[in-house]
N, C-alpha and C. Protein backbone atom coordinates (compact mmCIF):
# COMPACT_ATOMS: atom_id res chain seq x y z
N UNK A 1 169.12 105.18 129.24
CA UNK A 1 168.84 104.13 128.29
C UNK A 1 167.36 103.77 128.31
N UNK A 2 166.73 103.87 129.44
CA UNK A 2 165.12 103.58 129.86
C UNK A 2 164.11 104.58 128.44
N UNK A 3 165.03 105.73 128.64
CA UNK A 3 164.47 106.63 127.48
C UNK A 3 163.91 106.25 126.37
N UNK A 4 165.28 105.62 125.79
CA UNK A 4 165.57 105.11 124.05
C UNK A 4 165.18 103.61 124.43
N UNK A 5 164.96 102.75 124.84
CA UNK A 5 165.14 101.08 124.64
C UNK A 5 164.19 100.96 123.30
N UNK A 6 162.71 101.20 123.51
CA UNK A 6 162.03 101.14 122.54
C UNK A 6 162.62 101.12 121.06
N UNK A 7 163.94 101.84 121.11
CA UNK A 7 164.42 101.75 119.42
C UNK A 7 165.27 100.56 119.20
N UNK A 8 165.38 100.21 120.22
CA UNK A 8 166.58 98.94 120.34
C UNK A 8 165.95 97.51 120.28
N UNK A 9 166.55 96.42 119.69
CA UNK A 9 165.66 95.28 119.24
C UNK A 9 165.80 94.24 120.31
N UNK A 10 167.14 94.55 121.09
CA UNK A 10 167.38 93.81 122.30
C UNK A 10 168.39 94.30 123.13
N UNK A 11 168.52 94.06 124.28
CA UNK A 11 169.56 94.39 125.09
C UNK A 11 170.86 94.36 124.50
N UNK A 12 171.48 93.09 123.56
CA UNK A 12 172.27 93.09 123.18
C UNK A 12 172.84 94.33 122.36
N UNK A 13 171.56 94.91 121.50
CA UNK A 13 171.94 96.22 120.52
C UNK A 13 172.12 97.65 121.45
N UNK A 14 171.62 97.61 122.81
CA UNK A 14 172.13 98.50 123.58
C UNK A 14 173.01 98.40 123.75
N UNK A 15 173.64 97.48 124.43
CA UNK A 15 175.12 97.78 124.85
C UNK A 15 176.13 97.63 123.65
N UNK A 16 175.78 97.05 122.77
CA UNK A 16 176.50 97.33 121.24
C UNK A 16 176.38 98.67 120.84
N UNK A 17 175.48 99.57 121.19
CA UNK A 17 175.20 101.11 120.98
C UNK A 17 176.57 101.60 121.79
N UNK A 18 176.67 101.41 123.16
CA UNK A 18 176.97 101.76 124.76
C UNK A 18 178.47 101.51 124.24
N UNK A 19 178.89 100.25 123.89
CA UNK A 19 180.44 100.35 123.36
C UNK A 19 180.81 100.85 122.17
N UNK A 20 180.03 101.04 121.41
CA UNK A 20 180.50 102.10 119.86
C UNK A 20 181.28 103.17 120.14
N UNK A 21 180.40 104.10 121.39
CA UNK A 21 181.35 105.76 121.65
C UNK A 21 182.63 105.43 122.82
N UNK A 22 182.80 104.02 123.07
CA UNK A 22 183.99 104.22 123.69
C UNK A 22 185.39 103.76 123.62
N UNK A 23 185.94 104.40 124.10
CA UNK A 23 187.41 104.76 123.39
C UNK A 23 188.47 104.36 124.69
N UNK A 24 189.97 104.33 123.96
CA UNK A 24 191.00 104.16 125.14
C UNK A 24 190.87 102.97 126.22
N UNK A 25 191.01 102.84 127.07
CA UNK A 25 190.84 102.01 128.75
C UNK A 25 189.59 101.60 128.73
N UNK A 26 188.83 102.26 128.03
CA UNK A 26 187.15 101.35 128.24
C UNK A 26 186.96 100.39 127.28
N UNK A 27 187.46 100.73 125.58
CA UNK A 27 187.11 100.18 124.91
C UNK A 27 187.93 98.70 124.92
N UNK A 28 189.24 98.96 125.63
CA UNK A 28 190.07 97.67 125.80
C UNK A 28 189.56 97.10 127.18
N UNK A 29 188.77 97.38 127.95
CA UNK A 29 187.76 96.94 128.96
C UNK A 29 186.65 95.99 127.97
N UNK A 30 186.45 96.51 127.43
CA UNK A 30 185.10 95.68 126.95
C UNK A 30 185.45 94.74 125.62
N UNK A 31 186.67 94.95 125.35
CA UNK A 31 187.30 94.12 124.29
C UNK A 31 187.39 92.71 125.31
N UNK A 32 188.20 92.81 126.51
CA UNK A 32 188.14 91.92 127.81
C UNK A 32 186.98 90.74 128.09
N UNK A 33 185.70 91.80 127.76
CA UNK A 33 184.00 91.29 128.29
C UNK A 33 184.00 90.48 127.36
N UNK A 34 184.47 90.95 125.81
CA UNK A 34 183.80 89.90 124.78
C UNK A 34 184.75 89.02 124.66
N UNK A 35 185.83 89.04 124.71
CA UNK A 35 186.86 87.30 125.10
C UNK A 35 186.53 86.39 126.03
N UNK A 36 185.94 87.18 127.36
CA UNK A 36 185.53 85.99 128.03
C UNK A 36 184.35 85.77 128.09
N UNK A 37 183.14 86.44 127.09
CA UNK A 37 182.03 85.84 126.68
C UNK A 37 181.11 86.64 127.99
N UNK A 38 181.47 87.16 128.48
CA UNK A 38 180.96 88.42 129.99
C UNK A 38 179.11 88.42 129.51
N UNK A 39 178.64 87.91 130.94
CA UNK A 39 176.92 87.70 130.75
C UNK A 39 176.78 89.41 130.99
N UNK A 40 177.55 90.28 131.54
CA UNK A 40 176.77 91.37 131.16
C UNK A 40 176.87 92.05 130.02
N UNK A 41 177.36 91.36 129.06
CA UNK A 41 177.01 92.03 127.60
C UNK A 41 175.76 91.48 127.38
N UNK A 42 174.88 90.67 127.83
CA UNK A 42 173.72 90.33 127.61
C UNK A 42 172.26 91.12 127.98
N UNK A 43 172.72 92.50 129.01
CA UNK A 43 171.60 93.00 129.61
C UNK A 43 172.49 94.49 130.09
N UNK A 44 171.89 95.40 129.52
CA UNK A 44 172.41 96.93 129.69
C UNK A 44 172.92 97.38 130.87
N UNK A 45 171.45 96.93 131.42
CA UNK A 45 171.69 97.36 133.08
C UNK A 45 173.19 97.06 133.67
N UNK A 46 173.17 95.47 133.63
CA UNK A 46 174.32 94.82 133.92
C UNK A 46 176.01 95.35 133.73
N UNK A 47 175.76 95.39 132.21
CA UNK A 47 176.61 96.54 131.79
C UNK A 47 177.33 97.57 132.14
N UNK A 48 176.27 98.27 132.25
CA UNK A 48 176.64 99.83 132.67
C UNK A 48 176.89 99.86 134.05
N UNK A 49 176.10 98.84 134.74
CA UNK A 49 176.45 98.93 136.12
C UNK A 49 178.47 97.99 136.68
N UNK A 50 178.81 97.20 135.38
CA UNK A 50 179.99 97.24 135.28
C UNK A 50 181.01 97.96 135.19
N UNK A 51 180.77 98.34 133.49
CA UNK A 51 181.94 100.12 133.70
C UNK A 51 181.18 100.79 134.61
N UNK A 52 181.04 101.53 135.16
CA UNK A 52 181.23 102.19 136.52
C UNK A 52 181.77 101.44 137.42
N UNK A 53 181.96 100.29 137.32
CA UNK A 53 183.04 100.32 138.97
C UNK A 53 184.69 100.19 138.28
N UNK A 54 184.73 100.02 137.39
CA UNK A 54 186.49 100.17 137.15
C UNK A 54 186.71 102.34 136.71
N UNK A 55 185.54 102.65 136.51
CA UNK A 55 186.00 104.08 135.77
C UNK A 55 185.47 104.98 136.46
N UNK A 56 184.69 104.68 137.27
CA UNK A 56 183.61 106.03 138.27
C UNK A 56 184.80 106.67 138.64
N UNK A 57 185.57 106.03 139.41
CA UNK A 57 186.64 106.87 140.82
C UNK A 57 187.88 107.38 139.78
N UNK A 58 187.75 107.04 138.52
CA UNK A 58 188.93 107.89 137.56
C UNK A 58 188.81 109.15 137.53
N UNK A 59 186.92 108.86 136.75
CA UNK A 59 186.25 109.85 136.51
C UNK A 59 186.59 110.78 137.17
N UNK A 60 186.59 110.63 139.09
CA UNK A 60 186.25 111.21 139.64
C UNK A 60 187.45 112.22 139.95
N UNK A 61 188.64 111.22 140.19
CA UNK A 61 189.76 111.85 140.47
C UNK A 61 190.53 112.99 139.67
N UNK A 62 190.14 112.56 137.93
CA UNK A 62 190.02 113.48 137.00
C UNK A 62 189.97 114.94 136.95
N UNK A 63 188.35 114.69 137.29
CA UNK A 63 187.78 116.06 138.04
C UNK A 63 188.71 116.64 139.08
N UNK A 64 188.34 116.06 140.09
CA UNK A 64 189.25 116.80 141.05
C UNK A 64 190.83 117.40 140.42
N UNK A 65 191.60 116.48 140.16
CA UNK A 65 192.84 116.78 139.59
C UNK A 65 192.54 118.16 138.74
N UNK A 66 191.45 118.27 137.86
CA UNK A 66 190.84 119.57 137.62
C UNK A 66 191.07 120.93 137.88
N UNK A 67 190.37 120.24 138.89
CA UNK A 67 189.50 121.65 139.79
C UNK A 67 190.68 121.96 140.70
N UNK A 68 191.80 121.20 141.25
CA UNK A 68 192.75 121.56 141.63
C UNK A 68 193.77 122.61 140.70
N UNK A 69 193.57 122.03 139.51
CA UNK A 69 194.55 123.23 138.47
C UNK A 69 193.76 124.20 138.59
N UNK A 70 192.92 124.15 138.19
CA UNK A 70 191.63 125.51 138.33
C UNK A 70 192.14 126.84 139.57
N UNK A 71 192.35 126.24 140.35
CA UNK A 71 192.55 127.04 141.85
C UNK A 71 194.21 127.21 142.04
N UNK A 72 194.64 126.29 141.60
CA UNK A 72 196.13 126.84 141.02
C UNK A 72 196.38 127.86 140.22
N UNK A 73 196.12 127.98 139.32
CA UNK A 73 196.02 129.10 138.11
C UNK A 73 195.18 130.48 138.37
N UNK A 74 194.29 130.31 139.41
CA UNK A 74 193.10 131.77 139.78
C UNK A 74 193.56 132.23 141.07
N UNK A 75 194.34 131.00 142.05
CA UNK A 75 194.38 130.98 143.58
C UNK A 75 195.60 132.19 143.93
């Protein structure tokens, strides 16, 4: 985001960018932020450093769950 800010008029239009592409469990995550008025919709950083702690270890397990079929199917 450090990249692009310059095109953005405020923090707020970042993370209004940041929730546009998301979908499913996140987007009803951040439906959550804006009912209870959540100060990190006010600052990107904040933000982003939010979703990642409910979705990192999904992410992660995801993967793995993966890479486990992967080695199932070749193993």
């Amino acid at each position: 985001m450090d990249r692009y800010s310059h095109l953005y008029l405020s923090q707020w239009a970042m993370v209004g960018a940041v929730t546009a592409a998301l979908q499913g469990e996140a987007m009803e995550w951040v439906a959550n932020l804006h009912s209870d008025h959540a100060r990190e919709l006010a600052n990107v950083g904040a933000f982003l450093g939010a979703l990642r702690t409910p979705f990192e270890d999904i992410s992660r397990i995801r993967r793995a769950e993966g890479e486990i079929l992967g080695i199932k199917q070749w193993g």
